[in-house]
C-alpha atoms as a PDB file:
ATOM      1  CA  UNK A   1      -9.722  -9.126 -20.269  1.00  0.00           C
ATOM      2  CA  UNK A   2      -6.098  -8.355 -20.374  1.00  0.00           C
ATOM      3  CA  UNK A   3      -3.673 -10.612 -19.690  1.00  0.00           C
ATOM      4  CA  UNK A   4      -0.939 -10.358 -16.957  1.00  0.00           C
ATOM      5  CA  UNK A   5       2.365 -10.296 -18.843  1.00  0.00           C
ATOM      6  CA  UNK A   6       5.441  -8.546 -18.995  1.00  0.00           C
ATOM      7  CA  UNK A   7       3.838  -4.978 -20.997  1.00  0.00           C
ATOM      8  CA  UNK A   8       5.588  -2.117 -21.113  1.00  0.00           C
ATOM      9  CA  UNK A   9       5.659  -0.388 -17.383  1.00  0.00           C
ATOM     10  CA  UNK A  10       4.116   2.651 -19.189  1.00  0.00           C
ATOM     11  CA  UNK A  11       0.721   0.879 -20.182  1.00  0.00           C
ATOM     12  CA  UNK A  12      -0.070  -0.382 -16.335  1.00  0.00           C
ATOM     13  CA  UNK A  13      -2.296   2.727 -15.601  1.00  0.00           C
ATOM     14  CA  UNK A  14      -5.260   2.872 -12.773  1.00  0.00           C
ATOM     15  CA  UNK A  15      -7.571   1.122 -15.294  1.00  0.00           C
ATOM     16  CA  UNK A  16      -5.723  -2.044 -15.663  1.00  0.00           C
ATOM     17  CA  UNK A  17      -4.732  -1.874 -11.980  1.00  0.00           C
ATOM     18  CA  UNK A  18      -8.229  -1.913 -11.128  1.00  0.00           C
ATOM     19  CA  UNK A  19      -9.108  -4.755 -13.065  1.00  0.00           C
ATOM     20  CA  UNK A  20      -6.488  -6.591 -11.988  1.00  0.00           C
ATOM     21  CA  UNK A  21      -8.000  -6.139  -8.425  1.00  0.00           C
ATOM     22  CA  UNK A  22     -11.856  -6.815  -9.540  1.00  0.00           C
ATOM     23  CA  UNK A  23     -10.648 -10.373 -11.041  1.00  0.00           C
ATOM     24  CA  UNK A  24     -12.160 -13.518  -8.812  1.00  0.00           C
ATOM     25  CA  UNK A  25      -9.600 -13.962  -5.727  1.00  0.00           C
ATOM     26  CA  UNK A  26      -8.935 -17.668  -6.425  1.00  0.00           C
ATOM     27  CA  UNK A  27      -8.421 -16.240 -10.773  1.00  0.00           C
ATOM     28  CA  UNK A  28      -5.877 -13.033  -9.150  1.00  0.00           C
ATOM     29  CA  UNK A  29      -3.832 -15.773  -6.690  1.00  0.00           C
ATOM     30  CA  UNK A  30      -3.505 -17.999  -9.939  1.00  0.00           C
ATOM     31  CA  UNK A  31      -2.360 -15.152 -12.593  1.00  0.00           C
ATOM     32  CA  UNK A  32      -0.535 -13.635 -10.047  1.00  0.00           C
ATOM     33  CA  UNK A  33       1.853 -16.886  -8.415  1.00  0.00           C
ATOM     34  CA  UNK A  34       1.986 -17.803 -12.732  1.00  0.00           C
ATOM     35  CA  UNK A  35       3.703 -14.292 -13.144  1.00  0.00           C
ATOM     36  CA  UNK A  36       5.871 -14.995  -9.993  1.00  0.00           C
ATOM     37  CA  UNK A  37       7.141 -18.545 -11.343  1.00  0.00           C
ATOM     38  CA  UNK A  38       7.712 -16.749 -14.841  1.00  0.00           C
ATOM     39  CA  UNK A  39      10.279 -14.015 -13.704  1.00  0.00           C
ATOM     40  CA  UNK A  40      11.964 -16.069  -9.685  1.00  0.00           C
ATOM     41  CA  UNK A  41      13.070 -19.492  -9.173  1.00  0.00           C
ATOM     42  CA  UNK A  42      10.295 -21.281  -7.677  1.00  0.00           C
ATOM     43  CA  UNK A  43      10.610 -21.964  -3.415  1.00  0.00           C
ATOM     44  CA  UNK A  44      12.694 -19.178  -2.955  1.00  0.00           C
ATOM     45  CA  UNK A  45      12.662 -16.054  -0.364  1.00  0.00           C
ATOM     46  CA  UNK A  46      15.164 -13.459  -0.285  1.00  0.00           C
ATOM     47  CA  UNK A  47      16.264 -12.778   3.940  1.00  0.00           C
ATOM     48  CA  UNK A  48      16.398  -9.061   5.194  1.00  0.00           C
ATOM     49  CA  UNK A  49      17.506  -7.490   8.288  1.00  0.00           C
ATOM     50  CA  UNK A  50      16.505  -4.210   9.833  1.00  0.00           C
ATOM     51  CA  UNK A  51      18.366  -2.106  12.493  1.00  0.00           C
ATOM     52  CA  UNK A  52      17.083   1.397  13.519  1.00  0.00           C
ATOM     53  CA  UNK A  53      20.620   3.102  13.701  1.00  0.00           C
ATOM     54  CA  UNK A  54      18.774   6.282  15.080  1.00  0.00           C
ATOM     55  CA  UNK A  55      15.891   6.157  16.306  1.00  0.00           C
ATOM     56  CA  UNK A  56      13.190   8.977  17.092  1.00  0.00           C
ATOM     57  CA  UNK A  57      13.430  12.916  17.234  1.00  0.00           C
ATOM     58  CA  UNK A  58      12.396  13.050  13.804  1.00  0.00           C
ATOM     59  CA  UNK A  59      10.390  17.020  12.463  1.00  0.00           C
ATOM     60  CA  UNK A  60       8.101  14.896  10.267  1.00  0.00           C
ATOM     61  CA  UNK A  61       4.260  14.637  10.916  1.00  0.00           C
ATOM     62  CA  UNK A  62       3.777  10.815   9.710  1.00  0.00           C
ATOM     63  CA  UNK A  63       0.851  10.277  11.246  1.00  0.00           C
ATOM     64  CA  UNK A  64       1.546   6.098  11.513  1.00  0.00           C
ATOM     65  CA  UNK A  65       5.336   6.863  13.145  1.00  0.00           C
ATOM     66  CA  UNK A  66       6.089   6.839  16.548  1.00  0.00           C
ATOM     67  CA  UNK A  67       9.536   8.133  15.789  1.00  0.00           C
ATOM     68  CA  UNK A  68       8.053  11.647  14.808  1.00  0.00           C
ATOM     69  CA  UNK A  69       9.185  14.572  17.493  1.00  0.00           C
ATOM     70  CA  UNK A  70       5.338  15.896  16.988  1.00  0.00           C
ATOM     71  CA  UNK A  71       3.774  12.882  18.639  1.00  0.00           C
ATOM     72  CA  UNK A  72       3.614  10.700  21.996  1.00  0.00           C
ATOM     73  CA  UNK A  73       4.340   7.910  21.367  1.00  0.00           C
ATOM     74  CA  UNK A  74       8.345   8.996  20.049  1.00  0.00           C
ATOM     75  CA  UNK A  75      11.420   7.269  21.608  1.00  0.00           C
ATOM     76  CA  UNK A  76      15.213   8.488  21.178  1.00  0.00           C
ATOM     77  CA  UNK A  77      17.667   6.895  20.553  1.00  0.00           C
ATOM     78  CA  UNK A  78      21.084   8.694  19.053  1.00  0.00           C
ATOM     79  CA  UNK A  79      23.546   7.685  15.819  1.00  0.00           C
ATOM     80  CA  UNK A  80      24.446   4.005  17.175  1.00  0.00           C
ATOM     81  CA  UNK A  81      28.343   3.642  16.664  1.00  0.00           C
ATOM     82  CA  UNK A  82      29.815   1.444  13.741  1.00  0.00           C
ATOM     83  CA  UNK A  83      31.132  -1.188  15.783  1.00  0.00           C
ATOM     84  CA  UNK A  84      27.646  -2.058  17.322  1.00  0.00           C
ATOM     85  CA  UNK A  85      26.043  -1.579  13.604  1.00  0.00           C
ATOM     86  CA  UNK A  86      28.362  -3.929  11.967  1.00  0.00           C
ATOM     87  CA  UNK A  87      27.924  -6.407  15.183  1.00  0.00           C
ATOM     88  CA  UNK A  88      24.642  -6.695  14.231  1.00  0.00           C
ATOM     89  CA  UNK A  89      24.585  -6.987  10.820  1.00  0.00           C
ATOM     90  CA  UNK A  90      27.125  -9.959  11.194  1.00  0.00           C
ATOM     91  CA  UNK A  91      24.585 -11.759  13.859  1.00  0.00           C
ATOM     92  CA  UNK A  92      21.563 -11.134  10.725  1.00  0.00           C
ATOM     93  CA  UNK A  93      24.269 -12.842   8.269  1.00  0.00           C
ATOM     94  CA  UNK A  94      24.367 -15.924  10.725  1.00  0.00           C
ATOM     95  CA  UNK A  95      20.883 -16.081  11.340  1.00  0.00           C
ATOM     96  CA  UNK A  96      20.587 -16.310   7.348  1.00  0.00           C
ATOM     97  CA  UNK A  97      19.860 -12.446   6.134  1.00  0.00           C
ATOM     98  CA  UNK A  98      21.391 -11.891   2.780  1.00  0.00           C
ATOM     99  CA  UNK A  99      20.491  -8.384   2.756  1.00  0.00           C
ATOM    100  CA  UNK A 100      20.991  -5.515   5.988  1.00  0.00           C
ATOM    101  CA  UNK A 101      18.941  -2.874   5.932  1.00  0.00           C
ATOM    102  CA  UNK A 102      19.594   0.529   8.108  1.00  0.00           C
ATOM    103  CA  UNK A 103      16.947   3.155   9.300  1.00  0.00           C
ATOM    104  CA  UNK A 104      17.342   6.652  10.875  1.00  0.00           C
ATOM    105  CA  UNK A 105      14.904   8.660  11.641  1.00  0.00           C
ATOM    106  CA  UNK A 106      15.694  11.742  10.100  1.00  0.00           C
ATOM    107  CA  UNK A 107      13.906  14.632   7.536  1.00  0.00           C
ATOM    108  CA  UNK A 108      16.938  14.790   5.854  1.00  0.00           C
ATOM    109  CA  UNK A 109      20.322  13.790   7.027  1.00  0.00           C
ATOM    110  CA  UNK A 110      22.921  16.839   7.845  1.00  0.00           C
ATOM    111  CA  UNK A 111      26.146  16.088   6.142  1.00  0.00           C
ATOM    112  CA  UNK A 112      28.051  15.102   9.381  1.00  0.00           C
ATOM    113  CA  UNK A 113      25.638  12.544   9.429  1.00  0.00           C
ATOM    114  CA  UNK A 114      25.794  11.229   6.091  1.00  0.00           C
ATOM    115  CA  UNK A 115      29.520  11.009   6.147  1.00  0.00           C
ATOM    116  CA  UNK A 116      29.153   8.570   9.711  1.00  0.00           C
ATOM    117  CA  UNK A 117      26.278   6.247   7.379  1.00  0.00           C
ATOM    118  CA  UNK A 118      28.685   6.100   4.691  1.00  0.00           C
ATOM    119  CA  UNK A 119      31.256   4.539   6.713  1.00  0.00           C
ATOM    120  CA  UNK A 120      28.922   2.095   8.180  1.00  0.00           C
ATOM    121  CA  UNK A 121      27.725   1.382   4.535  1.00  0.00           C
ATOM    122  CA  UNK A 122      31.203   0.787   3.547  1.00  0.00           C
ATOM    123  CA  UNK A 123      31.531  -1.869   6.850  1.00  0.00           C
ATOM    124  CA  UNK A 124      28.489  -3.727   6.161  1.00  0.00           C
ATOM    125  CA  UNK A 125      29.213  -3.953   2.496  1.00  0.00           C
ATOM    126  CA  UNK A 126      32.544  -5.818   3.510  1.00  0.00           C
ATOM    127  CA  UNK A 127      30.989  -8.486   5.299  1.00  0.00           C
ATOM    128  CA  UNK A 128      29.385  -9.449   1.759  1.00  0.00           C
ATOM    129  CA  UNK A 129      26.058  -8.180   3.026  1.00  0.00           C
ATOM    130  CA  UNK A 130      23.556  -6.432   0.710  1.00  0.00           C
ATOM    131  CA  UNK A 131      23.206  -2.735   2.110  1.00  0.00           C
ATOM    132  CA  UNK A 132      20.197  -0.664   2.439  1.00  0.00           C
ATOM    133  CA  UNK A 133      19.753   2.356   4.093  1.00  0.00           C
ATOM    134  CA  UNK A 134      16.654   5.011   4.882  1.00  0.00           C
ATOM    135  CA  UNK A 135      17.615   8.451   5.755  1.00  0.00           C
ATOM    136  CA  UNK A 136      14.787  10.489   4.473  1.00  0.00           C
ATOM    137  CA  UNK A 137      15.019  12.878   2.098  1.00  0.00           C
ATOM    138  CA  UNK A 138      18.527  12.689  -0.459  1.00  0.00           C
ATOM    139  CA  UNK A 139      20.096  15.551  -2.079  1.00  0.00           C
ATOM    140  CA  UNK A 140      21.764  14.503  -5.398  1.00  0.00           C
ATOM    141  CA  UNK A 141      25.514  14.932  -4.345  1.00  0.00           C
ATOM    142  CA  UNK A 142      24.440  12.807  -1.014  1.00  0.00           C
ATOM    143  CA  UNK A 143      23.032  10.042  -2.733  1.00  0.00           C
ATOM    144  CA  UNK A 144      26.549   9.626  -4.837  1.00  0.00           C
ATOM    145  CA  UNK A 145      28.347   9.883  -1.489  1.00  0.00           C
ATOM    146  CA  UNK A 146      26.522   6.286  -0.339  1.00  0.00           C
ATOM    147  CA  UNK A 147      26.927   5.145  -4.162  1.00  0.00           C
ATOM    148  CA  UNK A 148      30.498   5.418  -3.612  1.00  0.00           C
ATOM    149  CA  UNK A 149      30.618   4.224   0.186  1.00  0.00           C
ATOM    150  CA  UNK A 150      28.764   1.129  -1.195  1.00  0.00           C
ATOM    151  CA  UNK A 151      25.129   1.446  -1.072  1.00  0.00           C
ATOM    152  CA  UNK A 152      23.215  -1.196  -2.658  1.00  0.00           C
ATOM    153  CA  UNK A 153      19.548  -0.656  -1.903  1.00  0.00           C
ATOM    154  CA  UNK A 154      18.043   3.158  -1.042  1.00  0.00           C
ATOM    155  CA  UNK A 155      14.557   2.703   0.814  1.00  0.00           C
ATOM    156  CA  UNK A 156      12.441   5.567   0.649  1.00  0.00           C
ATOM    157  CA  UNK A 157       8.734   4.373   0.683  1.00  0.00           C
ATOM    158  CA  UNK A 158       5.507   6.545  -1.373  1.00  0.00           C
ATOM    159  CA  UNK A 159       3.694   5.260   1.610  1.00  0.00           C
ATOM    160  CA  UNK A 160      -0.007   5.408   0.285  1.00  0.00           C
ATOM    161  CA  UNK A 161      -1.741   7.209  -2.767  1.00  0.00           C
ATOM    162  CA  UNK A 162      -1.196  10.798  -4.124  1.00  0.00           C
ATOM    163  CA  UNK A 163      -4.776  11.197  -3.026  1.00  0.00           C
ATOM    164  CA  UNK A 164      -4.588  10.495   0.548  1.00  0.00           C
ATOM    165  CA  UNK A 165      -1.160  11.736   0.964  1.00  0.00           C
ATOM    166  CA  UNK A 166      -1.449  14.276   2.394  1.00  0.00           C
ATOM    167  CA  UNK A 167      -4.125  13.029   5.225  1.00  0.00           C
ATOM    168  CA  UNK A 168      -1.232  10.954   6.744  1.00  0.00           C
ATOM    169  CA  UNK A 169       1.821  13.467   6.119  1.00  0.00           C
ATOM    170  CA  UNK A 170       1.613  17.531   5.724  1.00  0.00           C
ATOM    171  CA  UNK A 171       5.203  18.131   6.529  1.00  0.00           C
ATOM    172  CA  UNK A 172       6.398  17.388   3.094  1.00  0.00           C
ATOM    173  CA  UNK A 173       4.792  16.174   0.297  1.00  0.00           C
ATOM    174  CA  UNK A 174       4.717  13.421  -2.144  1.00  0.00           C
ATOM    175  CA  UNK A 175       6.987  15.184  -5.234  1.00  0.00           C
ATOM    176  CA  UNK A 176       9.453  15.857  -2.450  1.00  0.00           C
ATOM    177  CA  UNK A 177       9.932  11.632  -2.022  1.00  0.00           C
ATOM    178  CA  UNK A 178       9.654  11.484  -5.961  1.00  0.00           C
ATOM    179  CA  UNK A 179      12.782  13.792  -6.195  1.00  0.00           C
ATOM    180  CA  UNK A 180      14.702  12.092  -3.399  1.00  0.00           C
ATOM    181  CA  UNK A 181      14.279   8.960  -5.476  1.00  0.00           C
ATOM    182  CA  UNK A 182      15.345  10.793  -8.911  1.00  0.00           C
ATOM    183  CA  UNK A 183      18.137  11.258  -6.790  1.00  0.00           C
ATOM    184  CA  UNK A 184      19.080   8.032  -5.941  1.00  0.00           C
ATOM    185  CA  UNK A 185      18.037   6.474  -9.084  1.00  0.00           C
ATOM    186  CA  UNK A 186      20.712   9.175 -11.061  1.00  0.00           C
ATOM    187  CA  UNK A 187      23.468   7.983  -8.557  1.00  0.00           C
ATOM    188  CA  UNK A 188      22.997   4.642  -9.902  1.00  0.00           C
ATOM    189  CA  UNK A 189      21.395   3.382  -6.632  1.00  0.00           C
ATOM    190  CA  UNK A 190      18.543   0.113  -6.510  1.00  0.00           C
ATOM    191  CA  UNK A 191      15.159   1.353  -4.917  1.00  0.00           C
ATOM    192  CA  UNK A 192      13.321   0.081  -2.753  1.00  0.00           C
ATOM    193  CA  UNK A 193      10.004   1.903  -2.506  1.00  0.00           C
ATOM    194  CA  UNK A 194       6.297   0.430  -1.441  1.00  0.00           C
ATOM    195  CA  UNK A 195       3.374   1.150   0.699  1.00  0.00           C
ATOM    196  CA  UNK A 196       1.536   0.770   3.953  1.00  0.00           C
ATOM    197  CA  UNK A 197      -2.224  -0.289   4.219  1.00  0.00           C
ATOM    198  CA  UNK A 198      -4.522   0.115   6.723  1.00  0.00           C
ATOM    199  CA  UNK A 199      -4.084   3.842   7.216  1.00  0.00           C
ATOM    200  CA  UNK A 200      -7.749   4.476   6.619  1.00  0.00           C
ATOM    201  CA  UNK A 201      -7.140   4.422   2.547  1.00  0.00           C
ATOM    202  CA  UNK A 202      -9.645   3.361   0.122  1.00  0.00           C
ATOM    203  CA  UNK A 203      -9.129   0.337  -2.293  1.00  0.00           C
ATOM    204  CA  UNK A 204      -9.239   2.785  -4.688  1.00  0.00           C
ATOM    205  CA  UNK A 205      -6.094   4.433  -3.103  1.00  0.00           C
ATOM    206  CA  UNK A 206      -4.069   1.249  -3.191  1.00  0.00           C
ATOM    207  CA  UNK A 207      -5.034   1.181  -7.036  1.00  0.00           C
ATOM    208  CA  UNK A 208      -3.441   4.654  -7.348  1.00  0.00           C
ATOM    209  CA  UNK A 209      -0.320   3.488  -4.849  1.00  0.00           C
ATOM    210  CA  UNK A 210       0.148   0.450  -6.914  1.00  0.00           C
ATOM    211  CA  UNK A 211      -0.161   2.115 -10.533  1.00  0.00           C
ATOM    212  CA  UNK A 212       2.023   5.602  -9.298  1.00  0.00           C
ATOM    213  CA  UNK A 213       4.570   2.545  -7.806  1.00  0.00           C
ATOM    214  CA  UNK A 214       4.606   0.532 -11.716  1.00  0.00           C
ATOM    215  CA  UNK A 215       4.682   3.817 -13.645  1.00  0.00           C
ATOM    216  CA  UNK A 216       8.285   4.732 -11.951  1.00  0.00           C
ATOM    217  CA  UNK A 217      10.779   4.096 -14.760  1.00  0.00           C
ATOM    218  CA  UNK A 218      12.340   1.890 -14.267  1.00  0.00           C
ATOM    219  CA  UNK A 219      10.081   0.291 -11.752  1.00  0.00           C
ATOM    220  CA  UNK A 220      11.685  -0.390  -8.146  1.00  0.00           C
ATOM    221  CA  UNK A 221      14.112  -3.434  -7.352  1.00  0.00           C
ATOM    222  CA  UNK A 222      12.524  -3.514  -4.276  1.00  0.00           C
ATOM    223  CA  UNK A 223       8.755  -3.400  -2.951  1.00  0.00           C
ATOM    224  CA  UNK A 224       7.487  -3.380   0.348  1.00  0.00           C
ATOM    225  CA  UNK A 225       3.864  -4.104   1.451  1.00  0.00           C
ATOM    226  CA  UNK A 226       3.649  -2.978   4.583  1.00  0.00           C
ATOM    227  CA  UNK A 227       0.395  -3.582   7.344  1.00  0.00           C
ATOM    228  CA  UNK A 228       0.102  -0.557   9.496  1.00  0.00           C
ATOM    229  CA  UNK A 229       1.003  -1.325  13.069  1.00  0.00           C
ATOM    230  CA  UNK A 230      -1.016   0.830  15.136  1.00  0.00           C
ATOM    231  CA  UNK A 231       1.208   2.465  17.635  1.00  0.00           C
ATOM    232  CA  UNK A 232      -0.312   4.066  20.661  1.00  0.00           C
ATOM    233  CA  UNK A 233       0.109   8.075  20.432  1.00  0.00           C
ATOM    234  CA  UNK A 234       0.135   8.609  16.669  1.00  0.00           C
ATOM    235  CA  UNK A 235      -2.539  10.226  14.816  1.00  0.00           C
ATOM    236  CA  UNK A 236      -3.445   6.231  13.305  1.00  0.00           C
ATOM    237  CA  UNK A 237      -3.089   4.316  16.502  1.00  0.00           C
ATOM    238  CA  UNK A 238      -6.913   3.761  16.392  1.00  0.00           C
ATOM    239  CA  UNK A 239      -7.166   2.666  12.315  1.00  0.00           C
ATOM    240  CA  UNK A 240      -9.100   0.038  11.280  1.00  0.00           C
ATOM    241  CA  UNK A 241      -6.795  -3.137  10.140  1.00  0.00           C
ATOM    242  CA  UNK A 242      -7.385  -3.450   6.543  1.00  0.00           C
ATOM    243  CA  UNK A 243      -8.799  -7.201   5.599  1.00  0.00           C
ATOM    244  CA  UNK A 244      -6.751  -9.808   5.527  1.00  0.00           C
ATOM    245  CA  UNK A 245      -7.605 -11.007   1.684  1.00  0.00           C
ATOM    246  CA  UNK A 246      -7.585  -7.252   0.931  1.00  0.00           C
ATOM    247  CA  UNK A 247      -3.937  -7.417   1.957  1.00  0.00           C
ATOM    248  CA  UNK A 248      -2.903 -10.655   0.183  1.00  0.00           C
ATOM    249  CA  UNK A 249      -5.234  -9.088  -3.379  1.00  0.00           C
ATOM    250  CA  UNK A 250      -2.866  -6.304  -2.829  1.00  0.00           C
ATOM    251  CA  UNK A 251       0.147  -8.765  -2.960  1.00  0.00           C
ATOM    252  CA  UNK A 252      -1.297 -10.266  -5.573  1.00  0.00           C
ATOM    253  CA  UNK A 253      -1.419  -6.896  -7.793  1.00  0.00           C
ATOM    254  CA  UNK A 254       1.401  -5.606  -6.805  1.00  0.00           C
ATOM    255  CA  UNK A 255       3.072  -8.681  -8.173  1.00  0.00           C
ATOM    256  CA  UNK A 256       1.119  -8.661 -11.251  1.00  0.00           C
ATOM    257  CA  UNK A 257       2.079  -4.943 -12.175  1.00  0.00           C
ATOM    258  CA  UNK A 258       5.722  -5.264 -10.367  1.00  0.00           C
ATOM    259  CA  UNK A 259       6.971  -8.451 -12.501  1.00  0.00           C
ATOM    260  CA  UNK A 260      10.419  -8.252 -11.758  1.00  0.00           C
ATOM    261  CA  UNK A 261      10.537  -6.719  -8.195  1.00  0.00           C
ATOM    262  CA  UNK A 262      11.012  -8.416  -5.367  1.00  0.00           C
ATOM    263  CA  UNK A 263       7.622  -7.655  -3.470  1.00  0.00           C
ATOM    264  CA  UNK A 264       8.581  -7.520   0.141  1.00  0.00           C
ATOM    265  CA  UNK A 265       6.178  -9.080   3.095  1.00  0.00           C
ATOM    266  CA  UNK A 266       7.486  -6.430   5.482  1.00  0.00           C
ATOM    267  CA  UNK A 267       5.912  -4.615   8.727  1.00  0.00           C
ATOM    268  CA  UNK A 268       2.693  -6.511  10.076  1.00  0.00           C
ATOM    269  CA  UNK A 269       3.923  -9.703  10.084  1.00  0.00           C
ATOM    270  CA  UNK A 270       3.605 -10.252  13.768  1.00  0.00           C
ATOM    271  CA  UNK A 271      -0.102 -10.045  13.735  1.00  0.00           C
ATOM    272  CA  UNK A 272      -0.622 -12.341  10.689  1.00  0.00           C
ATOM    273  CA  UNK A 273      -1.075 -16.121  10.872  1.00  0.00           C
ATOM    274  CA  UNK A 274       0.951 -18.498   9.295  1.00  0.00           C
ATOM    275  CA  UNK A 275      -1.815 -19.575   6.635  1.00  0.00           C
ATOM    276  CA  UNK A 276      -1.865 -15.519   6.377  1.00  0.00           C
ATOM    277  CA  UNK A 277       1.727 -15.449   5.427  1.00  0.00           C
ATOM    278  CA  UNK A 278       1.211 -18.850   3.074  1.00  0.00           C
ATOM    279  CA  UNK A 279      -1.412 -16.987   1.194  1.00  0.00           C
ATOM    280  CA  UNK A 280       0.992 -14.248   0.600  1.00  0.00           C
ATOM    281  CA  UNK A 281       4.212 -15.930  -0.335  1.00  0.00           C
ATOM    282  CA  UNK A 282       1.996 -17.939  -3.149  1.00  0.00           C
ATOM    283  CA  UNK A 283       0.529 -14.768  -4.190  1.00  0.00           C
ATOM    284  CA  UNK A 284       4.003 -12.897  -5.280  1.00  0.00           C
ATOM    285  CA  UNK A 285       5.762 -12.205  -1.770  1.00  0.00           C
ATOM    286  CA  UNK A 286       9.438 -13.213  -2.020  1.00  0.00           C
ATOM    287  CA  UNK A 287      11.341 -11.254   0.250  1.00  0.00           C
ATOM    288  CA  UNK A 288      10.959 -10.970   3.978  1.00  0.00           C
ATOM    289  CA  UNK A 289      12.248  -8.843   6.953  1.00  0.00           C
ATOM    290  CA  UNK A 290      13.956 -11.381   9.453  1.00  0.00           C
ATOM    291  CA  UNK A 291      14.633 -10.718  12.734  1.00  0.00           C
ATOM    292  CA  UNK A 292      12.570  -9.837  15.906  1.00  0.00           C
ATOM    293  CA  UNK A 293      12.027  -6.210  15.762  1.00  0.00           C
ATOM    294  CA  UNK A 294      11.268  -3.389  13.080  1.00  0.00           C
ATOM    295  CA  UNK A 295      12.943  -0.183  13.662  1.00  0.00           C
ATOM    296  CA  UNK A 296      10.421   0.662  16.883  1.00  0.00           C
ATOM    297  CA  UNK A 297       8.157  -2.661  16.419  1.00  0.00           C
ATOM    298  CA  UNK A 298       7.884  -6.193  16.786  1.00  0.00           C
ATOM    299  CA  UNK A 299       8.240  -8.698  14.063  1.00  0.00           C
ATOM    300  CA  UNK A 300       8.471 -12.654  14.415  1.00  0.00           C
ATOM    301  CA  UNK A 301      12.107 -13.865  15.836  1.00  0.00           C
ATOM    302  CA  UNK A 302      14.235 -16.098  13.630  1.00  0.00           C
ATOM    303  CA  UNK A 303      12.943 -19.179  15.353  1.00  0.00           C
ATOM    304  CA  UNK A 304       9.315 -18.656  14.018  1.00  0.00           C
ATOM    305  CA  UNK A 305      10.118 -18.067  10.554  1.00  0.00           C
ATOM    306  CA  UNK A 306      12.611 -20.928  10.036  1.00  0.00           C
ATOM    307  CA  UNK A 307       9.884 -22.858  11.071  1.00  0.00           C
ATOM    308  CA  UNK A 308       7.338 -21.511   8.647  1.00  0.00           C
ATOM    309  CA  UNK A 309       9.642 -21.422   6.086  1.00  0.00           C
ATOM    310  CA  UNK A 310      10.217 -24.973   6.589  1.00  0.00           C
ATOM    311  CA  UNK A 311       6.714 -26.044   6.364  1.00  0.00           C
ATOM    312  CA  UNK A 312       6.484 -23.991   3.658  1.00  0.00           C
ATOM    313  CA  UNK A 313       9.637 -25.813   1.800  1.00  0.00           C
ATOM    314  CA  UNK A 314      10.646 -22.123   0.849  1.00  0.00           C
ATOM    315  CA  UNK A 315      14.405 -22.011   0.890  1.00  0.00           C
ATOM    316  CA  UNK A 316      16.551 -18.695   1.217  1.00  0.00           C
ATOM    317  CA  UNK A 317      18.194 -17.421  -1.291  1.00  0.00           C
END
């Protein structure tokens, strides 16, 4: 059986990926949380914060987003202004985030736009915050505009396999996220780029997602894991939740054929136990989202997780 090491990113095809998944749980948790140990200090978690800076109104299709113009459950909110964007970024930096992370809900940002984001890039940035935005889809020449405003991080998720792609999104398609992240990637901007389970995907579809996500050179800084959070009036509200050891084998892989990424324990988190959470943070999950809402839903306030971290003894970064 192969071992888990540090191979070229080129050699982690579906094959290994899927035997990675097939070993023993109590074997994958081991392997995996050695791998983890090998390349991160020990008891640490990286903090994140996430504001929706515009919310809803978006032409997209994703069938899992309630932001989407083309669905029921959408609510609008406009561009918020800088001053109330940097307000809360500086309340995430005393509640402990290290990192701030911005969403609007946009296909593609007009340039107007982009030139507002850049300035509130450039804002957060000086209150020694990580940055991190997601706009949608980048042209080149935009993606050096928030290179040059500041932009640390670029989020712009693959979501689920090539194969089931395009049962959750027809409104674009999967090479048009692979070029937005060429672009960002050619700016000289980190990516952060992961998944969602529990959108009525196969394990064999998380294989794909995990081996398409370790086959980017080079491989993502950043790597969400996110559980769907079925939101009344999409196309997925009624999706079965995916299992919770399916979700922390998942971690466990992801980990595995993401060495050096931080693998992110992002949207889901309020309908996971603490034991839940345990099970993921010793599996490979070092980087959390903090706070008490995701862009449109709820996550666990600052209270909760400073208590679980606590328990834990898992100290911030």
């Amino acid at each position: 059986m192969t071992e888990v090491a540090d191979a070229p990113m080129r050699t982690i095809g579906k094959a290994q990926v899927r035997e990675w998944f097939e070993l023993p749980f109590f074997e994958l948790l081991h392997r995996a949380h050695e791998t983890h140990r090998r390349h991160f200090p020990g008891q640490r978690i990286q903090r994140s914060a996430l504001l929706s800076i515009k919310t809803g109104g978006c032409s997209e299709d994703c069938g899992y987003c309630a932001q989407s113009a083309r669905h029921h459950a959408h609510a609008r909110e406009p561009l918020l202004d800088t001053q109330t964007i940097v307000r809360h970024a500086a309340q995430a930096k005393a509640a402990g985030a290290t990192r701030f992370c911005m969403g609007a809900a946009w296909r593609a940002p007009k340039e107007k736009d982009l030139e507002r984001v850049a300035e509130v890039v450039a804002a957060v940035k000086s209150l020694g915050l990580e940055t991190c935005v997601t706009l949608g889809m980048l042209s080149a020449p935009q993606a050096a505009r928030l290179k040059e405003a500041g932009l640390d991080y670029y989020n712009h998720n693959v979501d689920t396999s090539p194969e089931h792609y395009g049962k959750v999104i027809t409104t674009h398609t999967l090479s048009d996220r692979l070029r937005t992240l060429e672009a960002v990637r050619e700016a000289g901007i980190k990516v952060c780029c992961g998944g969602i389970l529990g959108m009525g995907e196969t394990r064999e579809d998380r294989i794909s997602m995990l081996a398409l996500l370790a086959g980017l050179d080079p491989q993502p800084e950043s790597v969400p894991i996110n559980q769907l959070i079925p939101i009344p009036g999409t196309p997925l509200a009624d999706a079965p939740p995916i299992d919770p050891f399916e979700l922390v084998r998942t971690i466990a892989v992801a980990r595995l054929a993401l060495p050096h990424s931080y693998v992110r324990l992002s949207a889901g988190r309020s309908q996971m136990s603490d034991e839940l959470q345990a099970l993921c943070f010793y599996a490979g999950a070092n980087s959390l989202f903090y706070g008490e809402k995701l862009l449109t839903a709820g996550n666990p306030d600052v209270a909760r997780d400073d208590a679980l971290l606590e328990r834990l003894d898992l100290r911030p970064e």
